[in-house]
Protein backbone atom coordinates (compact mmCIF):
# COMPACT_ATOMS: atom_id res chain seq x y z
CA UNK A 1 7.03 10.89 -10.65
CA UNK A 2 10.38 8.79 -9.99
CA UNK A 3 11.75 12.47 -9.18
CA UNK A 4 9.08 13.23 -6.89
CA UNK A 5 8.84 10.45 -4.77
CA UNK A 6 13.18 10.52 -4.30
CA UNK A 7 13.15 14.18 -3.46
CA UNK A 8 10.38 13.10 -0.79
CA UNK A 9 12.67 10.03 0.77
CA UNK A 10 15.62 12.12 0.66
CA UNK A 11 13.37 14.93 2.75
CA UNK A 12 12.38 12.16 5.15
CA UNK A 13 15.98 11.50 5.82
CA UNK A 14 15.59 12.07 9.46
CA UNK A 15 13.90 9.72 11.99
CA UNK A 16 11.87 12.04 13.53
CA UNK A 17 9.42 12.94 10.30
CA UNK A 18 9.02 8.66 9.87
CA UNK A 19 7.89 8.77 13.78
CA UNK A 20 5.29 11.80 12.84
CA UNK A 21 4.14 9.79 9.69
CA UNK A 22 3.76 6.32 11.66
CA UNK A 23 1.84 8.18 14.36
CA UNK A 24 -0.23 9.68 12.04
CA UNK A 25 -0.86 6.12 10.89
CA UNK A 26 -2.79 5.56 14.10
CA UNK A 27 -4.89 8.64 13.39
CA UNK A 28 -5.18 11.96 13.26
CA UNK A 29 -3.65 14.09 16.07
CA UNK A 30 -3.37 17.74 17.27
CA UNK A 31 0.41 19.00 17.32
CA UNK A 32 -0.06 18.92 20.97
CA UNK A 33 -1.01 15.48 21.66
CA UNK A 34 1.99 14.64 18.39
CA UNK A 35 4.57 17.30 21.03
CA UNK A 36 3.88 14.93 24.26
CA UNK A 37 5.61 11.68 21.88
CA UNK A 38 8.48 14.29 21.59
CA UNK A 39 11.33 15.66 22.99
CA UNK A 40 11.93 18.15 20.16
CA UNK A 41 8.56 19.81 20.56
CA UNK A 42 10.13 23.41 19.90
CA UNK A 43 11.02 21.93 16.15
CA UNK A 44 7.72 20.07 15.43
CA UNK A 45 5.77 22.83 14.01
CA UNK A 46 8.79 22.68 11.47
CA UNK A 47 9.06 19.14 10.49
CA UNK A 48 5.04 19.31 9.86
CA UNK A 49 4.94 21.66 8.16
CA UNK A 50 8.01 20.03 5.85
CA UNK A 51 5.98 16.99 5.50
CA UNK A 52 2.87 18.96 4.47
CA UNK A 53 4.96 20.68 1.81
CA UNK A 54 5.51 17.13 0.86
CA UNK A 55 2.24 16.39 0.77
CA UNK A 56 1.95 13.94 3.14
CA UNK A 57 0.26 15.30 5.63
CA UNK A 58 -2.87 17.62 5.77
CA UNK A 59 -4.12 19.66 8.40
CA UNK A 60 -7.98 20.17 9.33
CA UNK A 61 -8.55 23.64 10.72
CA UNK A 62 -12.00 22.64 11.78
CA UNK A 63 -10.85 19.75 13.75
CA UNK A 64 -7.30 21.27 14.64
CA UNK A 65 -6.00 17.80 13.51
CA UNK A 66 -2.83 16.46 11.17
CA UNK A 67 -3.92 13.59 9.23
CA UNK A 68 -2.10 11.58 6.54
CA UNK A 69 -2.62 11.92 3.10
CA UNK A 70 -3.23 8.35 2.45
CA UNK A 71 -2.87 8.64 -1.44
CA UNK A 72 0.97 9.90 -1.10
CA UNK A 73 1.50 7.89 1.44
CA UNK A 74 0.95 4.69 -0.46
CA UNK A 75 2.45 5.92 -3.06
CA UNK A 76 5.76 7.05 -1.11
CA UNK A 77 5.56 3.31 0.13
CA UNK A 78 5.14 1.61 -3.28
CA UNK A 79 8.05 3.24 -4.09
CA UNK A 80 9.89 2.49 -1.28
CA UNK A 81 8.97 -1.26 -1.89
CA UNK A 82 10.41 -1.11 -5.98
CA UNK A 83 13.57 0.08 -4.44
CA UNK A 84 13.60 -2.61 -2.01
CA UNK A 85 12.49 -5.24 -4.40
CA UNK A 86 15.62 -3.50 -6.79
CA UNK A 87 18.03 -3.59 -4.09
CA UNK A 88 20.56 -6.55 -4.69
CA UNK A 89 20.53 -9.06 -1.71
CA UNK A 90 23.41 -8.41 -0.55
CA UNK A 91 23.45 -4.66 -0.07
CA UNK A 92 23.69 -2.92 3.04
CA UNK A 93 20.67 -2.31 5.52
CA UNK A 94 21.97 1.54 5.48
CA UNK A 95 24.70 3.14 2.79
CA UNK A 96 27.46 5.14 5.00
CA UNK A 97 27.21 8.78 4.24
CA UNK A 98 30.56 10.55 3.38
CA UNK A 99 29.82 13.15 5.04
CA UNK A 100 28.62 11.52 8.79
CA UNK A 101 32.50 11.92 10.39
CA UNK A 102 33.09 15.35 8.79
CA UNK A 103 29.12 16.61 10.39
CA UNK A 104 30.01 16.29 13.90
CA UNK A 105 33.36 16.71 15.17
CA UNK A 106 35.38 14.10 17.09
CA UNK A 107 34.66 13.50 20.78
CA UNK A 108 37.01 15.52 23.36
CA UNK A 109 39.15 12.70 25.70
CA UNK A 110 38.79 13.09 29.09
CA UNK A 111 42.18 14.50 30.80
């Protein structure tokens, strides 16, 4: 289960699946009325259907509406909570990746 639920926080890595999921929160929604919250509309169909792989979300054809799976959900956030309650208190809000300054390359100066 531990296994699980990292692979799953690892997956939601990115901002933009955490703004899906706390939309969702509010209720379900077609992927149109998620794509007008958006900018990144052209990729949305992709990071739902990530977070349905997860199992986080569900989709009902009938209603043509995502909806959270509110059983993963809470447990994705129980978890999140143990390794918040585990954290030491004087860790870091947000570990530096090793690999952030290699990802993009440096800025071009202005001649």
């Amino acid at each position: 289960m531990l296994g699980r639920l990292a692979d799953i926080v690892e997956r939601l890595e990115g901002g933009r699946r955490w703004q899906i999921l706390a939309l969702l929160a509010e209720g379900p929604l077609s992927s149109a009325e998620l794509g007008r919250h958006f900018r990144f509309s052209p990729t949305l169909r992709w990071h739902l259907r990530e977070l349905h792989t997860l199992g986080l979300v569900a989709y009902n054809r009938r209603g043509a509406r995502y909806h959270l799976v509110r059983p993963a959900v809470e447990a994705l956030a129980d978890f999140c909570t143990q390794l918040d309650q585990a954290a030491p208190d004087d860790a870091p809000a947000r570990l530096p990746r090793s690999t952030d300054s290699a990802r993009w390359p440096a800025p071009v100066a202005a001649s």
